[in-house]
C-alpha atoms as a PDB file:
ATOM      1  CA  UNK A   1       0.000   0.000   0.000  1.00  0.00           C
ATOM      2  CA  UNK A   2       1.521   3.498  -0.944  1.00  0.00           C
ATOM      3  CA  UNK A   3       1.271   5.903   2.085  1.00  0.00           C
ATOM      4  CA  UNK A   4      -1.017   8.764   1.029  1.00  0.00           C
ATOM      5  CA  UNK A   5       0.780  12.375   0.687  1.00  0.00           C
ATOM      6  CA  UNK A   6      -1.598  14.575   2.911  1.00  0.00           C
ATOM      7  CA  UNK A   7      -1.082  18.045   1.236  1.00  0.00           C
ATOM      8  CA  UNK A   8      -3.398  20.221   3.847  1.00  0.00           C
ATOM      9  CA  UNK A   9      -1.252  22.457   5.766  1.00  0.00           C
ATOM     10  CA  UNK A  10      -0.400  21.927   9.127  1.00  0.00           C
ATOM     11  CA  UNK A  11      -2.263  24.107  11.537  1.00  0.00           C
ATOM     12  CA  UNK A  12      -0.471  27.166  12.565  1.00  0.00           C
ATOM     13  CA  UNK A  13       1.058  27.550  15.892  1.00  0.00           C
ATOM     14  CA  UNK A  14      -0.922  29.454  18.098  1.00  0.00           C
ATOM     15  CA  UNK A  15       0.026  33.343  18.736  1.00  0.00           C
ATOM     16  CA  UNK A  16       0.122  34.712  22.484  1.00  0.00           C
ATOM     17  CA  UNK A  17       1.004  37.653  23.769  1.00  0.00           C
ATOM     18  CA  UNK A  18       1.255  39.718  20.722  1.00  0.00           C
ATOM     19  CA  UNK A  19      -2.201  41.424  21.147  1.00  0.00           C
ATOM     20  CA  UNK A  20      -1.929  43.049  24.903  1.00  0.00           C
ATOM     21  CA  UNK A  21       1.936  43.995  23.767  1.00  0.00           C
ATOM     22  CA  UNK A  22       0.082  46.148  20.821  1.00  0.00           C
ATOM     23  CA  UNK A  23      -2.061  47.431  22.658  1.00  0.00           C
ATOM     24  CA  UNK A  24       0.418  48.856  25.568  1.00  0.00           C
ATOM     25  CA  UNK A  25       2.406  50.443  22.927  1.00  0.00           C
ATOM     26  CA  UNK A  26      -0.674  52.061  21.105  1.00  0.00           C
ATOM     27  CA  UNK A  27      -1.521  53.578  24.806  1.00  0.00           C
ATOM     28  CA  UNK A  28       1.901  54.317  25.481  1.00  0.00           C
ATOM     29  CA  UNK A  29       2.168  56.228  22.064  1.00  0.00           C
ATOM     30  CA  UNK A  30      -1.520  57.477  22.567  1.00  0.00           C
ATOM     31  CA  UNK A  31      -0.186  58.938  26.013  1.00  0.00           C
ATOM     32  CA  UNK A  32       2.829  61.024  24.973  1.00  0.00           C
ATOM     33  CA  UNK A  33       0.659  62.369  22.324  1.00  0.00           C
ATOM     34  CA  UNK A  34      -2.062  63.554  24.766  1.00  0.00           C
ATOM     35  CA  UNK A  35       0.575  65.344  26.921  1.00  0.00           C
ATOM     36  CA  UNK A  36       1.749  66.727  24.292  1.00  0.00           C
ATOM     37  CA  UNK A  37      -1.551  68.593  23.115  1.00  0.00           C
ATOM     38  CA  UNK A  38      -1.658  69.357  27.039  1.00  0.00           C
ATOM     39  CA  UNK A  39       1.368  71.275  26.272  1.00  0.00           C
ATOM     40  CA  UNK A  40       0.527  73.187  23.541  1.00  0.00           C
ATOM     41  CA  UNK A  41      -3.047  73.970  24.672  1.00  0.00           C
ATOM     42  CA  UNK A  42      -1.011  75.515  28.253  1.00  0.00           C
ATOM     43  CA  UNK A  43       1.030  77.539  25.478  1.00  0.00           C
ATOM     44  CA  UNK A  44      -1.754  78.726  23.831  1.00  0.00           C
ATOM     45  CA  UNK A  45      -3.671  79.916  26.624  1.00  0.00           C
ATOM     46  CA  UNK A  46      -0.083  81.479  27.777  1.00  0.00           C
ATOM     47  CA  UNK A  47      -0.133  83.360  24.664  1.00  0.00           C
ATOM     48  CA  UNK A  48      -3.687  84.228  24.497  1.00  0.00           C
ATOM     49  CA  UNK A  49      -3.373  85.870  27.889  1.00  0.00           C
ATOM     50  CA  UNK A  50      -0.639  87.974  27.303  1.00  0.00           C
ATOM     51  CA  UNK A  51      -1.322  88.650  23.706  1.00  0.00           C
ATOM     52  CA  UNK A  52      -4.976  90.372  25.429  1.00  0.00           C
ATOM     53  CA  UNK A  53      -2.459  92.456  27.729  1.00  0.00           C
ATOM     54  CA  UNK A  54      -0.515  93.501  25.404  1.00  0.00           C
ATOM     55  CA  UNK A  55      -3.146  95.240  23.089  1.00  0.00           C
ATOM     56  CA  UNK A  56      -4.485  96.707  25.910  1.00  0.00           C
ATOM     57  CA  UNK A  57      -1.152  98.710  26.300  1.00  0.00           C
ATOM     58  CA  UNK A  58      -1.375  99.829  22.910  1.00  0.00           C
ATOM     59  CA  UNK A  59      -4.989 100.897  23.184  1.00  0.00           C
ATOM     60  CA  UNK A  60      -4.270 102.557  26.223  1.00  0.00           C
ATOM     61  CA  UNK A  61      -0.813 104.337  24.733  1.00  0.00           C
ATOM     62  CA  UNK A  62      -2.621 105.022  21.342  1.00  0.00           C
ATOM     63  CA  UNK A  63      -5.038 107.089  23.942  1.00  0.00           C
ATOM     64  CA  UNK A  64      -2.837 109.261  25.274  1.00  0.00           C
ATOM     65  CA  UNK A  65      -1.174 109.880  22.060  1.00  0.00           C
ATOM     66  CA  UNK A  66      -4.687 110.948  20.805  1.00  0.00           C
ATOM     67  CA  UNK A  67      -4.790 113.406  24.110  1.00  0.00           C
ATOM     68  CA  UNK A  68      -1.282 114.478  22.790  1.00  0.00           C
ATOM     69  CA  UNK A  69      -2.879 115.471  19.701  1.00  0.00           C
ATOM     70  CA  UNK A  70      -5.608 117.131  21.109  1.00  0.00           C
ATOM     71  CA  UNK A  71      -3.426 119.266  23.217  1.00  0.00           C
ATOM     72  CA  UNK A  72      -0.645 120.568  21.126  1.00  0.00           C
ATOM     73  CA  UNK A  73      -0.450 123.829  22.293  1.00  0.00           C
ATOM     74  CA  UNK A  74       1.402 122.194  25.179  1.00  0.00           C
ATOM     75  CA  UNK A  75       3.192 119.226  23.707  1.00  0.00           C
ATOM     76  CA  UNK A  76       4.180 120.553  20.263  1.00  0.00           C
ATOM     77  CA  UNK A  77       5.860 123.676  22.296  1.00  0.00           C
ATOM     78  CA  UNK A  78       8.079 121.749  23.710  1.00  0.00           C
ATOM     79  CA  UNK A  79       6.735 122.406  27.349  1.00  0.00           C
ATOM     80  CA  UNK A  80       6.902 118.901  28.296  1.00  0.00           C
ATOM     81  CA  UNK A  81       9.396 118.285  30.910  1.00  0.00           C
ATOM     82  CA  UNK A  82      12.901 117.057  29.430  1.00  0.00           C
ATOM     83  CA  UNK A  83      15.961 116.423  31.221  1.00  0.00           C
ATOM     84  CA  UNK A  84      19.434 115.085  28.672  1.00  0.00           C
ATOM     85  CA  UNK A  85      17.500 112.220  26.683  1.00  0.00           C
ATOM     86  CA  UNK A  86      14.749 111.405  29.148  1.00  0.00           C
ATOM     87  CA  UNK A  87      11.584 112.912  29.630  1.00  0.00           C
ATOM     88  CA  UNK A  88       9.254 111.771  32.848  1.00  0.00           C
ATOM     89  CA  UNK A  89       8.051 109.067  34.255  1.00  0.00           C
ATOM     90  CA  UNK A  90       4.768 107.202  35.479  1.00  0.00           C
ATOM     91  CA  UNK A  91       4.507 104.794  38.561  1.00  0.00           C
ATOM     92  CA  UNK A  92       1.256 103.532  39.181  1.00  0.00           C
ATOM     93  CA  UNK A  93      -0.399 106.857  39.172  1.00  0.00           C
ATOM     94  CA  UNK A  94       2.636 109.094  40.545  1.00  0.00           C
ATOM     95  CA  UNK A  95       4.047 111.470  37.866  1.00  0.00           C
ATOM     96  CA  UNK A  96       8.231 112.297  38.867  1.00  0.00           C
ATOM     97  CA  UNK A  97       7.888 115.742  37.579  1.00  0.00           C
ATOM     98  CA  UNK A  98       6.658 117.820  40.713  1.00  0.00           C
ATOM     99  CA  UNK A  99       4.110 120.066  38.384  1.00  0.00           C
ATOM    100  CA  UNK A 100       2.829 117.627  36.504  1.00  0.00           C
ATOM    101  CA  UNK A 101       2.262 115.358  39.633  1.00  0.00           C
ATOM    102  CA  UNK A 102       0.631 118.306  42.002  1.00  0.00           C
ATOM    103  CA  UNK A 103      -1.787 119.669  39.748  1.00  0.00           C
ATOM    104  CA  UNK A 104      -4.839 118.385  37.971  1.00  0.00           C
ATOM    105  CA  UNK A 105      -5.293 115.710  40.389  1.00  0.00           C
ATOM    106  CA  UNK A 106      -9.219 115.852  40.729  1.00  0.00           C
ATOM    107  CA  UNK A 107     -11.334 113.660  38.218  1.00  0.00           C
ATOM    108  CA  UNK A 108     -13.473 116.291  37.455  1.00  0.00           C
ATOM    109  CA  UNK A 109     -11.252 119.508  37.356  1.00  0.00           C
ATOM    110  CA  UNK A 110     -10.479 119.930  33.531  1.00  0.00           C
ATOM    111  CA  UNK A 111     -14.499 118.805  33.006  1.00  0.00           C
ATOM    112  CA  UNK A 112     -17.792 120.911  32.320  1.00  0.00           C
ATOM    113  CA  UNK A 113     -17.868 121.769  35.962  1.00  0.00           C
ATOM    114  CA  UNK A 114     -14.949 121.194  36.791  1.00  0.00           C
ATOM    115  CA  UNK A 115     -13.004 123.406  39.358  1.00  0.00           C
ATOM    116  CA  UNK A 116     -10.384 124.760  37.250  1.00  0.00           C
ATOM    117  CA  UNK A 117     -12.420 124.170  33.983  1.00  0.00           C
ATOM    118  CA  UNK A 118     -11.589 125.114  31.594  1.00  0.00           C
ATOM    119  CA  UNK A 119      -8.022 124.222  31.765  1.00  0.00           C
ATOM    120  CA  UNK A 120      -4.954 126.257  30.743  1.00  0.00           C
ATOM    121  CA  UNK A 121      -2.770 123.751  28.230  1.00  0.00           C
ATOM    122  CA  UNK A 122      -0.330 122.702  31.037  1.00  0.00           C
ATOM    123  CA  UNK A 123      -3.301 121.878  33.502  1.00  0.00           C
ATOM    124  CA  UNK A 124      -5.055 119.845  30.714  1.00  0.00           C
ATOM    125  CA  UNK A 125      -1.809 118.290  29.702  1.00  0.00           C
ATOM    126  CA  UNK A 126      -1.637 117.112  33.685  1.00  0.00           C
ATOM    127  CA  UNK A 127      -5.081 116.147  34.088  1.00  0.00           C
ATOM    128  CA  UNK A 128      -4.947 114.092  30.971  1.00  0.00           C
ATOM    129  CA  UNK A 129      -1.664 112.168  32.111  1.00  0.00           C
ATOM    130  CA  UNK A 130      -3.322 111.603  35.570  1.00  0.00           C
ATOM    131  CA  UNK A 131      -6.631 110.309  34.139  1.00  0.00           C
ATOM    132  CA  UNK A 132      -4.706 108.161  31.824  1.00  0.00           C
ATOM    133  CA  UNK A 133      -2.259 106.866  34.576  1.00  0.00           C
ATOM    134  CA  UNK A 134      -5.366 106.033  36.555  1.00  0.00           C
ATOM    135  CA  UNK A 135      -6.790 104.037  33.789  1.00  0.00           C
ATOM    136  CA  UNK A 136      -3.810 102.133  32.691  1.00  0.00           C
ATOM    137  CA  UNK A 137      -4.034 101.056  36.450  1.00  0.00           C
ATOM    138  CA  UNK A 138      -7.136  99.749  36.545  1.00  0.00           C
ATOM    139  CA  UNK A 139      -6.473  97.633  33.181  1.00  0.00           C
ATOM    140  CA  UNK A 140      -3.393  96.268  34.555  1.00  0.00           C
ATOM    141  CA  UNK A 141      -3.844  95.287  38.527  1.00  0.00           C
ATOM    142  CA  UNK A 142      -0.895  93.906  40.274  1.00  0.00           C
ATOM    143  CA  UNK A 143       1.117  95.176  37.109  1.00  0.00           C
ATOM    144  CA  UNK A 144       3.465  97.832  38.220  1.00  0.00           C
ATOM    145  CA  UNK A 145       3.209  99.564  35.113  1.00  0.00           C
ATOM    146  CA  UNK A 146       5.792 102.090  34.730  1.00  0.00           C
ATOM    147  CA  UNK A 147       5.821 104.848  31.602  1.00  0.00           C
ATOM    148  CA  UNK A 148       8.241 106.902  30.083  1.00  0.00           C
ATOM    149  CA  UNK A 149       7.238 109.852  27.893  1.00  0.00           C
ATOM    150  CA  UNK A 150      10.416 112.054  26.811  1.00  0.00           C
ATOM    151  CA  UNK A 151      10.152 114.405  24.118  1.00  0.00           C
ATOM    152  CA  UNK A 152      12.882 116.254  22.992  1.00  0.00           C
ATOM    153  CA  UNK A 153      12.555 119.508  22.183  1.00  0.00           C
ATOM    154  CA  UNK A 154      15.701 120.540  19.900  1.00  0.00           C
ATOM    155  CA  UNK A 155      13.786 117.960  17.179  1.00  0.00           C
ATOM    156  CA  UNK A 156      12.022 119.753  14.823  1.00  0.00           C
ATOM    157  CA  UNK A 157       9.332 119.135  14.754  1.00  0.00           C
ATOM    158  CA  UNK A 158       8.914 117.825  18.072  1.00  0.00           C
ATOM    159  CA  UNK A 159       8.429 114.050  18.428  1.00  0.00           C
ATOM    160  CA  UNK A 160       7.904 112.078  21.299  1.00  0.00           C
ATOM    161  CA  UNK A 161       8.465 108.357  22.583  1.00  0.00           C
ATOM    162  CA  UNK A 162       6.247 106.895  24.989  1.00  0.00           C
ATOM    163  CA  UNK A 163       7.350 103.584  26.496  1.00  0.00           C
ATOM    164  CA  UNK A 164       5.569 101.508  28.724  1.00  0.00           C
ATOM    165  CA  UNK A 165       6.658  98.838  30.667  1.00  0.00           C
ATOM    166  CA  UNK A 166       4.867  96.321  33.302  1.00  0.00           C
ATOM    167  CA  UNK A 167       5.069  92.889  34.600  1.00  0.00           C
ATOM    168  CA  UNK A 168       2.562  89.739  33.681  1.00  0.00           C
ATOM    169  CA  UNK A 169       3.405  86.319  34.983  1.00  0.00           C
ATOM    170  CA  UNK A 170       3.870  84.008  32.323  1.00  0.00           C
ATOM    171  CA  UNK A 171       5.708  81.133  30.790  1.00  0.00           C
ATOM    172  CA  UNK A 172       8.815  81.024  29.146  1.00  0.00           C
ATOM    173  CA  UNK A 173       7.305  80.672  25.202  1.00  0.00           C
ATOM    174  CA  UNK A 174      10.494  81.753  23.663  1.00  0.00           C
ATOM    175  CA  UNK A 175      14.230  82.711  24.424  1.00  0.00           C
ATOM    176  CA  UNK A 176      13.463  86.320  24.534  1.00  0.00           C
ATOM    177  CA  UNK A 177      11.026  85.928  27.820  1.00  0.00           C
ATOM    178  CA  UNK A 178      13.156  83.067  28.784  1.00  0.00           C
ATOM    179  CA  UNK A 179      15.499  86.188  28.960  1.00  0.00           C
ATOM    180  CA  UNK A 180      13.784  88.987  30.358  1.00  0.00           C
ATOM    181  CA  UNK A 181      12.127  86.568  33.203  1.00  0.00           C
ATOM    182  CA  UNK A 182      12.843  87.920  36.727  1.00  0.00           C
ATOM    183  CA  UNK A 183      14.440  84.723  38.984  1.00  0.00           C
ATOM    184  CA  UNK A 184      13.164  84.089  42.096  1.00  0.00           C
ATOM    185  CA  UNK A 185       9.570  83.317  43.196  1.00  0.00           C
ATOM    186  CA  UNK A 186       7.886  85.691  40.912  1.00  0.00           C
ATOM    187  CA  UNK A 187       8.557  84.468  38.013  1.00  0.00           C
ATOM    188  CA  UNK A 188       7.466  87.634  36.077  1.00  0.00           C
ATOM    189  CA  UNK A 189       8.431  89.136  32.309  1.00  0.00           C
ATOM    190  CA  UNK A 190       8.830  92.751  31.803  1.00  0.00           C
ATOM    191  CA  UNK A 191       7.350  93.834  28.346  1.00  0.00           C
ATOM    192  CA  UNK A 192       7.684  96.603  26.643  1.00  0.00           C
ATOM    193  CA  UNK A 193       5.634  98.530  24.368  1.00  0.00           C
ATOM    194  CA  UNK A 194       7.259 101.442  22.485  1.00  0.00           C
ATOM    195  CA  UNK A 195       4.861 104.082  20.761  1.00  0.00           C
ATOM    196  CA  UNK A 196       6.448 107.279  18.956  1.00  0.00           C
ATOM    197  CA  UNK A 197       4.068 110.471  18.534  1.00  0.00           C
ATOM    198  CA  UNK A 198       4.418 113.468  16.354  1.00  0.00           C
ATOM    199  CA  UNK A 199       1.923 115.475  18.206  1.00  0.00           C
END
């Protein structure tokens, strides 16, 4: 008798193990990738932040250089307080020059109403600084925003830089805050926004 040839194919050996190692490296993989949209949703809200602080400066500086404008009896003189290439300062709602700082304090006095209304240039170029100092400082709480306004007056015509500085807590996003982050436990960066005005 001649032995039969059986040509079915044996039966493959069984797999095990392959299946749960799959699926720890798809969660594995699936993991790294959710922490790293984690990241970049962080970042985003980062930037979003101080993107919205940031155009607040400039809507606040574009203001005053609009009340620069307005007054240029006073700025376009060349009364503005200037001292070798610096002009003034802001903190908070303090003015360093001693005139500018002592008068036109009241909300209302350069107003319909007001007591000194209306206002000689240099009192309306005062109360205008001190209303927009006080508004900057309600926009940016716990900011410390500080601004310099010099204009020089041997520049024909007059032209005028006003910079403004503050602090906002944020992350490092690129090597430039990296840079310009304070150390310690604050942990704050120190834009600035630089406008120049031909009033």
């Amino acid at each position: 008798m001649i032995p039969r040839n059986d040509l079915r194919p044996a039966a493959p050996e069984r797999a095990r193990g392959f299946t749960l190692i799959e699926v720890l490296v798809a969660l594995v993989v699936t993991g790294i990738g959710l922490l790293g949209i984690a990241k970049i949703q962080a970042l985003v809200y980062a930037n979003t932040g101080s993107a919205s602080v940031r155009s607040l400066v400039a809507i606040q500086a574009s203001g005053l250089a609009a009340a620069m404008h307005a007054n240029r009896v006073y700025w376009s003189a060349g009364l503005a307080p200037y001292s070798g290439t610096t002009g003034f300062t802001i903190t908070g709602t303090t003015i360093s020059d001693s005139t500018l700082n002592s008068t036109a304090t009241g909300v209302t006095d350069c107003n319909l109403g007001g007591a000194s209304a209306p206002c000689t240039p240099p009192l309306l170029a005062a109360f205008d600084l001190h209303t927009w100092a006080r508004g900057l400082s309600g926009l940016l709480p716990n900011a410390n925003p500080v601004t310099t306004i010099s204009c020089n007056p041997g520049n024909v015509p007059i032209n005028c830089i006003i910079q403004i500085t503050w602090n906002e807590k944020t992350v490092s996003l690129n090597a430039q805050s990296a840079a310009g982050t304070t150390s310690g436990t604050t942990g704050t960066f120190a834009p600035t926004y630089t406008l120049y005005v031909e009033p």
